[in-house]
PDB file of N, CA and C in Angstrom:
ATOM      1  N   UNK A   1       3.908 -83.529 -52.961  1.00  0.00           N
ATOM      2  CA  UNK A   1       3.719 -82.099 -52.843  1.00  0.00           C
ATOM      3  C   UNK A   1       2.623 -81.818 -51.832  1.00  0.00           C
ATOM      4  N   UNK A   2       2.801 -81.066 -50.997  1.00  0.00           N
ATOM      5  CA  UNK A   2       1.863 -80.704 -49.747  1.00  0.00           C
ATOM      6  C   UNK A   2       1.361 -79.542 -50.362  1.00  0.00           C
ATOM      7  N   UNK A   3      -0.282 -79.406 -49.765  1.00  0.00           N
ATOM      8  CA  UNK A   3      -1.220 -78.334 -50.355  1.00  0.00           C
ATOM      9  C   UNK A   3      -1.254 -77.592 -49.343  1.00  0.00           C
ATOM     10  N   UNK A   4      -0.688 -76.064 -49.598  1.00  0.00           N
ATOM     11  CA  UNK A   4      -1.218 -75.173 -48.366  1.00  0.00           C
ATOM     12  C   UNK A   4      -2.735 -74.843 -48.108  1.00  0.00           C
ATOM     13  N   UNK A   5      -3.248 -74.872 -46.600  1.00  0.00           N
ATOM     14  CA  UNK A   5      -4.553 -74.675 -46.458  1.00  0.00           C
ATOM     15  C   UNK A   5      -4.351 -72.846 -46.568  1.00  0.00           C
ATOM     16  N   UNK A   6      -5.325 -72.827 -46.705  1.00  0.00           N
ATOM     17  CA  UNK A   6      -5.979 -71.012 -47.181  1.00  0.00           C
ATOM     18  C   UNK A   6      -7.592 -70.796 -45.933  1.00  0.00           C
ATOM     19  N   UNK A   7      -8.048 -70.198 -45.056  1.00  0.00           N
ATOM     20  CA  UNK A   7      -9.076 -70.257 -44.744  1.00  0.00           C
ATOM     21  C   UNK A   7      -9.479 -69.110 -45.029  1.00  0.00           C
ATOM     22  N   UNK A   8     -10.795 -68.856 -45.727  1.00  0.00           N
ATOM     23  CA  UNK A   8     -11.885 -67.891 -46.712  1.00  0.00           C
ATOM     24  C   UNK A   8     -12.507 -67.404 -45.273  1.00  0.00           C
ATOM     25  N   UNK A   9     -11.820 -66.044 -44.990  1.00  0.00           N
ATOM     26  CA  UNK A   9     -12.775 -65.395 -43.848  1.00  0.00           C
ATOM     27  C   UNK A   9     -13.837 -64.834 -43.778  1.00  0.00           C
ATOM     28  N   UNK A  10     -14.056 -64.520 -45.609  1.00  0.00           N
ATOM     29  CA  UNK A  10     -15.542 -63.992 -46.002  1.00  0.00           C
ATOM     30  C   UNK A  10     -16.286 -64.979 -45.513  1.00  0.00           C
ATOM     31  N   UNK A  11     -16.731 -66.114 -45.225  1.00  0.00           N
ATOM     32  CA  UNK A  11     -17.591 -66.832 -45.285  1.00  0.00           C
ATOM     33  C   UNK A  11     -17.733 -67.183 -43.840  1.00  0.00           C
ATOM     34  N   UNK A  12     -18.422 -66.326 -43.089  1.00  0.00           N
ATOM     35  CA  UNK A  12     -18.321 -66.575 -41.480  1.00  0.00           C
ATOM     36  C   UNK A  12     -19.048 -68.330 -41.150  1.00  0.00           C
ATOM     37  N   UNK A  13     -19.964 -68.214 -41.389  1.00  0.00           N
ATOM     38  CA  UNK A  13     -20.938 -69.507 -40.979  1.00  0.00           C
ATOM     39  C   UNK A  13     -20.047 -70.869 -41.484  1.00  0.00           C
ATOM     40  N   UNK A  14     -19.870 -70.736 -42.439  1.00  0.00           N
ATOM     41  CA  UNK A  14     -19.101 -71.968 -42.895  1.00  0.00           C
ATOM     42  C   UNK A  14     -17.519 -72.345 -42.712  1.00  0.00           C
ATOM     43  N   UNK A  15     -16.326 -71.264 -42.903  1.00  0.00           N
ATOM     44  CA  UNK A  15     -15.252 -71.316 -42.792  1.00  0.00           C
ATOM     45  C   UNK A  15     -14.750 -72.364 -43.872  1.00  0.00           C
ATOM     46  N   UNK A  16     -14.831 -72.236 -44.893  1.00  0.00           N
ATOM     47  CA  UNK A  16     -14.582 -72.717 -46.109  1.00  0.00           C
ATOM     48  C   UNK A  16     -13.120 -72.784 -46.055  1.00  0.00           C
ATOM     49  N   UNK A  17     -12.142 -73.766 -46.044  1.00  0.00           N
ATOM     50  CA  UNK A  17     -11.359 -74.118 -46.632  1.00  0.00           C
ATOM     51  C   UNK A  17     -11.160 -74.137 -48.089  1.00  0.00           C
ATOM     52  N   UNK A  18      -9.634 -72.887 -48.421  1.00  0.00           N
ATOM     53  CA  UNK A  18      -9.492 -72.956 -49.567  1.00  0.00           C
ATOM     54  C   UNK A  18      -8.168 -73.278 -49.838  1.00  0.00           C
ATOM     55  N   UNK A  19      -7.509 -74.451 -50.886  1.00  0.00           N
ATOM     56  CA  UNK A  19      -6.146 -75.044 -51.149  1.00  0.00           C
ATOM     57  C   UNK A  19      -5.455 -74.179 -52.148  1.00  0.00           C
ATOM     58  N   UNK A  20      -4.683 -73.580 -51.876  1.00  0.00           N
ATOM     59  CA  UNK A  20      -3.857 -73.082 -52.698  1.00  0.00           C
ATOM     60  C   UNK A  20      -3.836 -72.951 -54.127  1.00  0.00           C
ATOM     61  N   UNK A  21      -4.089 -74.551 -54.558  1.00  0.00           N
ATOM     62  CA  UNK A  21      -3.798 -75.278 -55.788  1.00  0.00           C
ATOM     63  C   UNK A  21      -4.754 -74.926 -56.707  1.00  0.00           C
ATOM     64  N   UNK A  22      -6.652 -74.289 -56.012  1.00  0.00           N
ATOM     65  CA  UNK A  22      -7.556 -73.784 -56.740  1.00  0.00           C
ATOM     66  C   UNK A  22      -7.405 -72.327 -56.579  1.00  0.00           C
ATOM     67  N   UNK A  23      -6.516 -71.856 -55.956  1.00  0.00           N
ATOM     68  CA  UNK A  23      -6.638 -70.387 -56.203  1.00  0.00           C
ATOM     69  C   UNK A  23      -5.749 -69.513 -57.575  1.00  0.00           C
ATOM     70  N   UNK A  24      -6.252 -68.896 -58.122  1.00  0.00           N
ATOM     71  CA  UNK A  24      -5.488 -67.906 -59.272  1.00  0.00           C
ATOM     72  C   UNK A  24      -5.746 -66.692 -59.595  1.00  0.00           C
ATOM     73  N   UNK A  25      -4.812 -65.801 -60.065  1.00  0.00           N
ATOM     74  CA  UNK A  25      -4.904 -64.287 -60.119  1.00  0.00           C
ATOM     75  C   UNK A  25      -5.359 -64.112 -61.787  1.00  0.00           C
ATOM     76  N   UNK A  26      -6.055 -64.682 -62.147  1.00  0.00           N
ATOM     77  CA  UNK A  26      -6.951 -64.415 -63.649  1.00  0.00           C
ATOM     78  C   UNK A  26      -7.137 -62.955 -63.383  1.00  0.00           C
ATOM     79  N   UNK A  27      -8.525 -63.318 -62.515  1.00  0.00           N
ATOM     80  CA  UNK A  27      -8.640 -61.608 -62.527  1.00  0.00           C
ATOM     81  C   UNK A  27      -7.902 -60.470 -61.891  1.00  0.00           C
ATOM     82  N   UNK A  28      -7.180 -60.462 -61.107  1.00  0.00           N
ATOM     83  CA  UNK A  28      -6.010 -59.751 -61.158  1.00  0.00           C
ATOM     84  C   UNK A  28      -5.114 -59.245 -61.822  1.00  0.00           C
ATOM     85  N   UNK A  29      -4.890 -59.972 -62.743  1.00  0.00           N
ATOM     86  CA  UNK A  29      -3.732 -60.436 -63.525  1.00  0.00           C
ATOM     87  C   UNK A  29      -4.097 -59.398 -65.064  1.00  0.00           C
ATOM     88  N   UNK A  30      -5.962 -59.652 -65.244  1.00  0.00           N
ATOM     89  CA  UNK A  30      -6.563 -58.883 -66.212  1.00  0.00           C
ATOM     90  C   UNK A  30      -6.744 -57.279 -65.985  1.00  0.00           C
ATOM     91  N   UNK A  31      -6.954 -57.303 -64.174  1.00  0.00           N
ATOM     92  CA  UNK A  31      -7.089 -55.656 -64.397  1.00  0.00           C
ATOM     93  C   UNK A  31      -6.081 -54.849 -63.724  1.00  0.00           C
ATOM     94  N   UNK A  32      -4.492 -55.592 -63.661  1.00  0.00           N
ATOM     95  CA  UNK A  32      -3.580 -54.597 -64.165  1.00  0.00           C
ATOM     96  C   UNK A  32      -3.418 -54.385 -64.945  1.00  0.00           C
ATOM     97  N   UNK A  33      -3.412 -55.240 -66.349  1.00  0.00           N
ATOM     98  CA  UNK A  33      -2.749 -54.768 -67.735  1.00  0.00           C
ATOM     99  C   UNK A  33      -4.353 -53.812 -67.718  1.00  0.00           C
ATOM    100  N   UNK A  34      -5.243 -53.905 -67.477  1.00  0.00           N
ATOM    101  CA  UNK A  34      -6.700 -52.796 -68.319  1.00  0.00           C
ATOM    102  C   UNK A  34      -6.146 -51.351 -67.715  1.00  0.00           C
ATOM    103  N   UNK A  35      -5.164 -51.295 -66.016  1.00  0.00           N
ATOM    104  CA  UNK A  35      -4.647 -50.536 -65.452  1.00  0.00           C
ATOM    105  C   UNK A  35      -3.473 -49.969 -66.219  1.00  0.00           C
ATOM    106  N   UNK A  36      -2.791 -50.660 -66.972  1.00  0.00           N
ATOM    107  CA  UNK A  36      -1.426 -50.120 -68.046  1.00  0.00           C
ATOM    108  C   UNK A  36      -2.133 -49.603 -69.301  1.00  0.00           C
ATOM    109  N   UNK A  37      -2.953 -50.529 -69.886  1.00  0.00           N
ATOM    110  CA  UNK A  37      -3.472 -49.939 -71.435  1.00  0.00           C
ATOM    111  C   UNK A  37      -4.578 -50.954 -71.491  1.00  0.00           C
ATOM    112  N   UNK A  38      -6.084 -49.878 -71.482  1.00  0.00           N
ATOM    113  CA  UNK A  38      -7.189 -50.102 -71.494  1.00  0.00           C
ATOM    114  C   UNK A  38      -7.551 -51.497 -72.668  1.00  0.00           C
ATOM    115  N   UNK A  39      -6.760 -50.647 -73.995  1.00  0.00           N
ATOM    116  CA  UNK A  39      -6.455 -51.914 -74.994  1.00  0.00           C
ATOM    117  C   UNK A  39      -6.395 -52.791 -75.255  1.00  0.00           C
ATOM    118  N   UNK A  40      -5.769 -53.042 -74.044  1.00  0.00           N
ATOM    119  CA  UNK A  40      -4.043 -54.335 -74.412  1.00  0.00           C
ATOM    120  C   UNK A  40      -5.409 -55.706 -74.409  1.00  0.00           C
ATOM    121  N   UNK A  41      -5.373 -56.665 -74.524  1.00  0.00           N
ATOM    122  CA  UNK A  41      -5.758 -57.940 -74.499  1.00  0.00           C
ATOM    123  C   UNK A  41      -4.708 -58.882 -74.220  1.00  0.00           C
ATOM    124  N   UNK A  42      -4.506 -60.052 -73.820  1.00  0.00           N
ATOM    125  CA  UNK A  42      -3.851 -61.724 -72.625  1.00  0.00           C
ATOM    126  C   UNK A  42      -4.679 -62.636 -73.518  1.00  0.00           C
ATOM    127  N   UNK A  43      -4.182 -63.213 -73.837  1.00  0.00           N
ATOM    128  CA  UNK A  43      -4.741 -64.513 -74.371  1.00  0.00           C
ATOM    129  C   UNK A  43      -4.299 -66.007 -72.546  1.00  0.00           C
ATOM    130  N   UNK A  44      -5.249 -66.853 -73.203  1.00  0.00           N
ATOM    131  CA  UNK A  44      -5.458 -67.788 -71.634  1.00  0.00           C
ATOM    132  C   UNK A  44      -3.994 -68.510 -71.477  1.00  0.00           C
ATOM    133  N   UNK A  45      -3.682 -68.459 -72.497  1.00  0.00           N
ATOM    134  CA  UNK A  45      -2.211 -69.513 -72.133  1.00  0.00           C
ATOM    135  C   UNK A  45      -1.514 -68.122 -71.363  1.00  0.00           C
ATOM    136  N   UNK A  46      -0.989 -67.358 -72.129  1.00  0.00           N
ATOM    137  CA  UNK A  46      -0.365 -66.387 -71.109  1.00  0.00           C
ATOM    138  C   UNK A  46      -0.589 -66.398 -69.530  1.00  0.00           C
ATOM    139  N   UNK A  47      -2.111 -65.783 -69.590  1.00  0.00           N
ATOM    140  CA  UNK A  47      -2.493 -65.618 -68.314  1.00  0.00           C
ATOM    141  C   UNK A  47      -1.828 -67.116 -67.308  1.00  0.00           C
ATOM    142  N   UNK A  48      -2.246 -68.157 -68.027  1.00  0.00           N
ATOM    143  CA  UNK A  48      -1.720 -69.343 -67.108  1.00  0.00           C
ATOM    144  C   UNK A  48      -0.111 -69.571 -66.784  1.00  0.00           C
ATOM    145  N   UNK A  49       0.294 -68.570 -67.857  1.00  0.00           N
ATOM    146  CA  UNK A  49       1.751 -69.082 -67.492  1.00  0.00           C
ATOM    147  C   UNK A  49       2.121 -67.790 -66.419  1.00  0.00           C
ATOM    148  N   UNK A  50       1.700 -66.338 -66.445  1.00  0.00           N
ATOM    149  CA  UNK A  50       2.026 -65.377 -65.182  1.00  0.00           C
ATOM    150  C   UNK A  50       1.283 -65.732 -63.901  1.00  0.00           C
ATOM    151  N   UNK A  51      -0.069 -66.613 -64.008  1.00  0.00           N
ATOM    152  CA  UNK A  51      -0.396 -67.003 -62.566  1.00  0.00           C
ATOM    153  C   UNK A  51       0.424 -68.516 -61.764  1.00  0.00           C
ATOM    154  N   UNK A  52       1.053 -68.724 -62.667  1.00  0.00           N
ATOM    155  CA  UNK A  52       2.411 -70.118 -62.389  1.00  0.00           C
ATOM    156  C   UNK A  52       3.359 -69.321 -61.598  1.00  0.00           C
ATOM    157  N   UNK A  53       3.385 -68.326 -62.909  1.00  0.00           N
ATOM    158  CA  UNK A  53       4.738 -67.591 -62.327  1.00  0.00           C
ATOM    159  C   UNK A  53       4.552 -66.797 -60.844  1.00  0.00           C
ATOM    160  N   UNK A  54       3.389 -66.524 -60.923  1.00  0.00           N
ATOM    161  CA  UNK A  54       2.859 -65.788 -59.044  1.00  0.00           C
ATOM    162  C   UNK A  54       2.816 -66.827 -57.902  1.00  0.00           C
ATOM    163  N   UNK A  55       2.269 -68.045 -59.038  1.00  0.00           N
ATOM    164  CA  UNK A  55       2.413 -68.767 -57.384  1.00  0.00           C
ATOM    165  C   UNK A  55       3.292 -69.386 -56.960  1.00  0.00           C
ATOM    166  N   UNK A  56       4.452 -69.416 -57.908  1.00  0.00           N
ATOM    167  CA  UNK A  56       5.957 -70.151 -57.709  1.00  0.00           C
ATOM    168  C   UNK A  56       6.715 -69.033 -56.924  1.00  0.00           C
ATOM    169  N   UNK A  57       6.427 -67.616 -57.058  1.00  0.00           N
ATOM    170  CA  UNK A  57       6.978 -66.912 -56.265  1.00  0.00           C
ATOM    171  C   UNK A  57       6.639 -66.695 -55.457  1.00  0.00           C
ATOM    172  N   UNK A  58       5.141 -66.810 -54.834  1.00  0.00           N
ATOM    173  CA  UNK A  58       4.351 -66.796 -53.517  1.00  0.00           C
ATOM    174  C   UNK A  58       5.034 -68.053 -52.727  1.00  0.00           C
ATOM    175  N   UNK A  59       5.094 -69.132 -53.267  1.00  0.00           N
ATOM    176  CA  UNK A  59       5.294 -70.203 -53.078  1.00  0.00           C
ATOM    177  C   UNK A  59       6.832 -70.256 -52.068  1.00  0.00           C
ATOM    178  N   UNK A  60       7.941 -69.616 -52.499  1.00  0.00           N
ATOM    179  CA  UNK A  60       9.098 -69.162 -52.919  1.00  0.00           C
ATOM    180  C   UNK A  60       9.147 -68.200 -51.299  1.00  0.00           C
ATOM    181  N   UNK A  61       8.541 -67.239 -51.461  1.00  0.00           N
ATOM    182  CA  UNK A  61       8.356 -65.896 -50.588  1.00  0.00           C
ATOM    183  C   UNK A  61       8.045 -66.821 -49.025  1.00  0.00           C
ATOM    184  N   UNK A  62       7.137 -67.529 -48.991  1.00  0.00           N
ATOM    185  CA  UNK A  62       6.674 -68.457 -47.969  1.00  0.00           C
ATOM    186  C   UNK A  62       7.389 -69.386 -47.278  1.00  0.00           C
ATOM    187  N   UNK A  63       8.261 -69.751 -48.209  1.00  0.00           N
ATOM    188  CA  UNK A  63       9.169 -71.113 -47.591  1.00  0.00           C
ATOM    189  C   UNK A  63      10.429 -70.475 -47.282  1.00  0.00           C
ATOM    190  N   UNK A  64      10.394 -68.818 -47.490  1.00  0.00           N
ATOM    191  CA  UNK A  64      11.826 -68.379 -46.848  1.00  0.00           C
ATOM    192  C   UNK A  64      11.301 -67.461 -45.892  1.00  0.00           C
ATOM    193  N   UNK A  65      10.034 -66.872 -45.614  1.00  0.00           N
ATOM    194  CA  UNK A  65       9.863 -66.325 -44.298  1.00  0.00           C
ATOM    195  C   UNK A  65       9.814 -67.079 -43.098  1.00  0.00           C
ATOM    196  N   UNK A  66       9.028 -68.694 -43.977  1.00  0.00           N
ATOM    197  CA  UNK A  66       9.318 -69.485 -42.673  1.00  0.00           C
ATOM    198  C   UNK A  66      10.126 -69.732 -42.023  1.00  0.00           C
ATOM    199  N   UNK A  67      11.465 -70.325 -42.861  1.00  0.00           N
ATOM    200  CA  UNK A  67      12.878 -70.559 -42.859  1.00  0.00           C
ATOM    201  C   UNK A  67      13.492 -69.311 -42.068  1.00  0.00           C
ATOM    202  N   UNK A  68      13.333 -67.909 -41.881  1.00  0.00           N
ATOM    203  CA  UNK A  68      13.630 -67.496 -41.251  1.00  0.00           C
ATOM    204  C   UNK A  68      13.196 -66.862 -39.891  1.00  0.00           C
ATOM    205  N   UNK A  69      11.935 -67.319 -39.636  1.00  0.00           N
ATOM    206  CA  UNK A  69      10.757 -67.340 -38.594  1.00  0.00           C
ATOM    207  C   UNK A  69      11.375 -68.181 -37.523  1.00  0.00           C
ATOM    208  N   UNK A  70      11.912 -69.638 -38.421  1.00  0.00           N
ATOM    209  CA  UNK A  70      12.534 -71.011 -37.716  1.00  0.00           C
ATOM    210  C   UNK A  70      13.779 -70.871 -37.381  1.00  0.00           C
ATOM    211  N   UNK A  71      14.179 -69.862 -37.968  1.00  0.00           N
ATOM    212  CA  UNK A  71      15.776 -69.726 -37.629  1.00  0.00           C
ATOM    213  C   UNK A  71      16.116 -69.053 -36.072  1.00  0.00           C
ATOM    214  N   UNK A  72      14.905 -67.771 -36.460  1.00  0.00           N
ATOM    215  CA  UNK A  72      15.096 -66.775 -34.974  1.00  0.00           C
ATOM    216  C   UNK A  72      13.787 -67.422 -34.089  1.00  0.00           C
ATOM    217  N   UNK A  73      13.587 -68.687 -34.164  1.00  0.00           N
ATOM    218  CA  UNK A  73      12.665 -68.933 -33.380  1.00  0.00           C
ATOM    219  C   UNK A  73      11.487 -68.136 -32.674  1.00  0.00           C
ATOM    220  N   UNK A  74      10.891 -67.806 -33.916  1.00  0.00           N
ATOM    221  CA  UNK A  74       9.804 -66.445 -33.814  1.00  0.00           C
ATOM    222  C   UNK A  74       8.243 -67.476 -34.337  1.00  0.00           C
ATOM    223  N   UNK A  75       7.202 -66.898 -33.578  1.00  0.00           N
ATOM    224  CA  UNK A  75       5.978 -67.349 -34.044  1.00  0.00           C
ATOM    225  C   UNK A  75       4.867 -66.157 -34.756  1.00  0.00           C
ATOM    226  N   UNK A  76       5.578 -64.835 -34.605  1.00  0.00           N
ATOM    227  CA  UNK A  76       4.816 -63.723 -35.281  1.00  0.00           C
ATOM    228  C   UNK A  76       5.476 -63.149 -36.252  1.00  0.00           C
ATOM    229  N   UNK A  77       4.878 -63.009 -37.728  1.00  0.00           N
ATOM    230  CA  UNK A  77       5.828 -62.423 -38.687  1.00  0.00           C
ATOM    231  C   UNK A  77       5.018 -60.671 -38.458  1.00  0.00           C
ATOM    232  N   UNK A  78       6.128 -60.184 -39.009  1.00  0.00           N
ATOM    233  CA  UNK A  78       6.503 -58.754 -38.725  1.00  0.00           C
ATOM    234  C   UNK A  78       7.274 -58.444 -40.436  1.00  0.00           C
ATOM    235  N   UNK A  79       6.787 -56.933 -40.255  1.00  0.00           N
ATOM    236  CA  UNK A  79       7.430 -56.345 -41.615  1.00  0.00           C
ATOM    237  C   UNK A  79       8.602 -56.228 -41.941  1.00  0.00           C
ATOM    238  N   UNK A  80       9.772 -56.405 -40.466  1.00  0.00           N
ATOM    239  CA  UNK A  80      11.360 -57.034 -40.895  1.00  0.00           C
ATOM    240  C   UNK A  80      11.703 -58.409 -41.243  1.00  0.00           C
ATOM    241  N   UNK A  81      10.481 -59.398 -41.037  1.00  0.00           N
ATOM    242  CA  UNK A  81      10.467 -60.576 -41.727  1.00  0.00           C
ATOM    243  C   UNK A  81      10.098 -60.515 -42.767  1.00  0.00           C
ATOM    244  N   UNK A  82       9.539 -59.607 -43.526  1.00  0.00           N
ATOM    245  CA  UNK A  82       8.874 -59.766 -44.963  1.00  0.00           C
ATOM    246  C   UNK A  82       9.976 -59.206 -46.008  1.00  0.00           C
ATOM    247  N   UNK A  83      10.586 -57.762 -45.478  1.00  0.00           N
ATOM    248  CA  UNK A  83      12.001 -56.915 -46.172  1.00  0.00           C
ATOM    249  C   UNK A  83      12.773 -57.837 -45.873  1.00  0.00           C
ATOM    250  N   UNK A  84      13.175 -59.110 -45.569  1.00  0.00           N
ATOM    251  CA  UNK A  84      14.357 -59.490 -45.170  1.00  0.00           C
ATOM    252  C   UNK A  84      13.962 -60.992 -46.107  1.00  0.00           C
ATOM    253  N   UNK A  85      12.952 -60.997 -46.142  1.00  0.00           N
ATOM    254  CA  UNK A  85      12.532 -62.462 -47.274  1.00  0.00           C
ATOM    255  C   UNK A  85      12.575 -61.661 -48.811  1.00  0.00           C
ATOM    256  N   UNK A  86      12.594 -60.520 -48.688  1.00  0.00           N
ATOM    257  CA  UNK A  86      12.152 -60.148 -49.930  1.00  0.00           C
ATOM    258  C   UNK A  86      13.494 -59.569 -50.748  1.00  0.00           C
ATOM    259  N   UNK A  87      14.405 -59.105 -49.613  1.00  0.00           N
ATOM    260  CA  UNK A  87      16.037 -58.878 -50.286  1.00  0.00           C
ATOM    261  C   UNK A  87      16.069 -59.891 -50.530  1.00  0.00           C
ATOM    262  N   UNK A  88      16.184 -60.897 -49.909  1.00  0.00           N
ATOM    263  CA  UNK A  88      16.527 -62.131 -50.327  1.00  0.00           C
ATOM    264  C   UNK A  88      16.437 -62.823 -51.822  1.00  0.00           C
ATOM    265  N   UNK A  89      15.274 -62.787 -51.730  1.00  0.00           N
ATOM    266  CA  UNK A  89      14.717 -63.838 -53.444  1.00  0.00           C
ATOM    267  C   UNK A  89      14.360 -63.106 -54.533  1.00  0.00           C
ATOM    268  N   UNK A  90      14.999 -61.612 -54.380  1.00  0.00           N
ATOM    269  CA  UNK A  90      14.697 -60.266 -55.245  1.00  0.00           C
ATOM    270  C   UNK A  90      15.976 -59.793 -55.560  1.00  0.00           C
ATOM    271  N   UNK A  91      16.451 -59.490 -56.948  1.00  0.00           N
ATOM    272  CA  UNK A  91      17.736 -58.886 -57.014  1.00  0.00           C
ATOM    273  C   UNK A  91      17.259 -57.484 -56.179  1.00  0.00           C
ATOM    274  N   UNK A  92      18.533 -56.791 -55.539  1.00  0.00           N
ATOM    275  CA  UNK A  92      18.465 -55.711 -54.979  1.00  0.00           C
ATOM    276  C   UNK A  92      17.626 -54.653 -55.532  1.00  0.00           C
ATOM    277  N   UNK A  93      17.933 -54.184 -56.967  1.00  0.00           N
ATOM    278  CA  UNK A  93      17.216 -53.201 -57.257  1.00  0.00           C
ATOM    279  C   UNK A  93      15.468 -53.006 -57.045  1.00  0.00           C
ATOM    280  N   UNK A  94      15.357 -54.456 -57.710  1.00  0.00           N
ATOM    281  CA  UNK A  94      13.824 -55.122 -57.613  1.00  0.00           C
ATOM    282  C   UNK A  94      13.303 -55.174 -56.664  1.00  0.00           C
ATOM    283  N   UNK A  95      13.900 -55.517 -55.538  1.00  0.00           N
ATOM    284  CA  UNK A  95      13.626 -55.437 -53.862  1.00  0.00           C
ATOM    285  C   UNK A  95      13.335 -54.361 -53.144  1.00  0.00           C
ATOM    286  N   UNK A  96      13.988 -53.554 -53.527  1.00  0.00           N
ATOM    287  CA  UNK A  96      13.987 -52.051 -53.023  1.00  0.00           C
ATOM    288  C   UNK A  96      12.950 -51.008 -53.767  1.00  0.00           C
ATOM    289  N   UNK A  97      12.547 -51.301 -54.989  1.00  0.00           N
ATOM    290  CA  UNK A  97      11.199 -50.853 -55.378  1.00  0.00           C
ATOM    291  C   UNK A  97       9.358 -51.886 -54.730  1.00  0.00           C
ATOM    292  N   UNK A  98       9.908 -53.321 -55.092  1.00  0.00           N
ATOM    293  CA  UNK A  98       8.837 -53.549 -54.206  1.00  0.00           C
ATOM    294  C   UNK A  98       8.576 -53.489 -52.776  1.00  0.00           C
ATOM    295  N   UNK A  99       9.622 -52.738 -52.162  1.00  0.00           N
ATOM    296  CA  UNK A  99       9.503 -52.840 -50.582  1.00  0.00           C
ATOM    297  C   UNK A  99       8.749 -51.212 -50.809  1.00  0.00           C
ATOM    298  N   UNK A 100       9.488 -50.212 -51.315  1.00  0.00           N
ATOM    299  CA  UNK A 100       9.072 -49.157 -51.353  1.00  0.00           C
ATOM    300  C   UNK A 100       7.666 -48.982 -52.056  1.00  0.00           C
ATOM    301  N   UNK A 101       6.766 -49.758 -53.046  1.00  0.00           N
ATOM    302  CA  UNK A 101       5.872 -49.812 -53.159  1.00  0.00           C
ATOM    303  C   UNK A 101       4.637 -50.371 -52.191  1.00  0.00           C
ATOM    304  N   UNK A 102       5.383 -51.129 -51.554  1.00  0.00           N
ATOM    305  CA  UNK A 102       3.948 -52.028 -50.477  1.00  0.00           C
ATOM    306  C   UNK A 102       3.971 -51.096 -49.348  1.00  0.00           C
ATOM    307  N   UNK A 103       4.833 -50.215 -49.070  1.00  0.00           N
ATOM    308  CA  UNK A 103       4.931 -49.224 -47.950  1.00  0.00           C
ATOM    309  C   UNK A 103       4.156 -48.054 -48.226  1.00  0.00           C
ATOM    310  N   UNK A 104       4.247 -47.739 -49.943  1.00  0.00           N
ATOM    311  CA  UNK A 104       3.171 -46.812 -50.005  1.00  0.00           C
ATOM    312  C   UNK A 104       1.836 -47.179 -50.237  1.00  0.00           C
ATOM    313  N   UNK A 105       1.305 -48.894 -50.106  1.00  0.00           N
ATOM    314  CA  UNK A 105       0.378 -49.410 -50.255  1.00  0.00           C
ATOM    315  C   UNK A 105      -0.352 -49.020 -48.744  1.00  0.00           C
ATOM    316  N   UNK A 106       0.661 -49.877 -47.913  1.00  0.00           N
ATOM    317  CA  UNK A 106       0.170 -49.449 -46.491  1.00  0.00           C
ATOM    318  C   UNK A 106      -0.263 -48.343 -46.244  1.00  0.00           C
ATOM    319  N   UNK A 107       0.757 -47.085 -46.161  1.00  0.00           N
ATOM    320  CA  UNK A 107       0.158 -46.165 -45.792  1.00  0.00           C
ATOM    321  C   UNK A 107      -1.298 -45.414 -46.243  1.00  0.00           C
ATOM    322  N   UNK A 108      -1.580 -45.687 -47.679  1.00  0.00           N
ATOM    323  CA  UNK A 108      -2.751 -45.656 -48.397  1.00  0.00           C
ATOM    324  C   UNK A 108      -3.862 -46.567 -47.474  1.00  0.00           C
ATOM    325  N   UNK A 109      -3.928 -47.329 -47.539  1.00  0.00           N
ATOM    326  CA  UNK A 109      -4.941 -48.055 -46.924  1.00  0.00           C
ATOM    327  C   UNK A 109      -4.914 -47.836 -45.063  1.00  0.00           C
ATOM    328  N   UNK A 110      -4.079 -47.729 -44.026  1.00  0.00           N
ATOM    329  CA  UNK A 110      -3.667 -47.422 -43.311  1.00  0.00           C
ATOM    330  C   UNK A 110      -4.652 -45.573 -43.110  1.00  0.00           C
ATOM    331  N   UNK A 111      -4.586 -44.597 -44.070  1.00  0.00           N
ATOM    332  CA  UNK A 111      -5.227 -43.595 -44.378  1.00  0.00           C
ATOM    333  C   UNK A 111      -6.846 -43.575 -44.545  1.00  0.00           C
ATOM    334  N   UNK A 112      -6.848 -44.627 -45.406  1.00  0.00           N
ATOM    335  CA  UNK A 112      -8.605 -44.970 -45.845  1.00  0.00           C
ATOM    336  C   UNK A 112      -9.048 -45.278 -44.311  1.00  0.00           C
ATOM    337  N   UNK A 113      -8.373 -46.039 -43.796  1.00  0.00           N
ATOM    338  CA  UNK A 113      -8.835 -46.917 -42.936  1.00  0.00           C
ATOM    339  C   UNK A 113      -9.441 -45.721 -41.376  1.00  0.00           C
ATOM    340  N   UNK A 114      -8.178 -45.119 -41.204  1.00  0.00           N
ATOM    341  CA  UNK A 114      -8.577 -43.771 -40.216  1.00  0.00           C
ATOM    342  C   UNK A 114      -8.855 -43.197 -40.357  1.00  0.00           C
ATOM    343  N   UNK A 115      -9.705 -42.659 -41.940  1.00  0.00           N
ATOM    344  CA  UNK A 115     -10.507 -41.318 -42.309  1.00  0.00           C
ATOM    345  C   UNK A 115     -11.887 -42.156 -41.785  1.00  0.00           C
ATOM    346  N   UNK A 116     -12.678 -43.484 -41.936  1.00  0.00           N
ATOM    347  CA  UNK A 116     -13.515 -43.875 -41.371  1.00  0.00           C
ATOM    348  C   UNK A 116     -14.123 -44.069 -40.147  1.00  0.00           C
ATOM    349  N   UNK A 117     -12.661 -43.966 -39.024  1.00  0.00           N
ATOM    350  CA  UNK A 117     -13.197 -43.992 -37.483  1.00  0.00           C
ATOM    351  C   UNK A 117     -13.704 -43.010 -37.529  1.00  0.00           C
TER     352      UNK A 117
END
């Protein structure tokens, strides 16, 4: 099994190499559900089995943008490489809400970003 490299851009001076294999969405993972119901509580096995499940699909998402990067002999991915990996390994319905969600992600941040210039 090959470890994808990750490079940590926070860390200017050093450029820390980070492997895939130590990264996990714990805390992520904790403050969507606090985002659904303040309540709710995850016990650790859970959590370990939905950050499996993220990185098998990250994992998943990666080896078919490449695959199609390699196909059209392209070296820059673009947002018709990402909708086109993401019909893919997404039943349709599922696909078409997370495409339509990361688009209203963009434009949100895209907004933040030009109220600051």
């Amino acid at each position: 099994m090959t470890q994808e490299v990750y490079l940590d851009k926070s860390c200017k001076r050093c450029r820390q190499i980070l492997y895939a294999n130590s990264l996990n969405f714990n805390k992520y993972i904790r403050e969507m559900l606090k985002e659904i119901d303040e309540d709710a509580a995850i016990s650790k096995p859970a959590i370990q089995i939905i950050d499996k499940c993220i990185k098998k699909m990250f994992d998943e998402f990666a080896n078919e943008v490449q695959k199609l990067m390699e196909k059209e002999q392209k070296r820059t991915l673009n947002d018709l490489d990402v909708k086109n990996a993401t019909m893919k390994l997404l039943r349709k319905e599922v696909a078409n809400k997370t495409i339509a969600e990361a688009q209203k992600t963009i434009a949100k941040f895209k907004g933040n970003h030009s109220d600051s210039d």
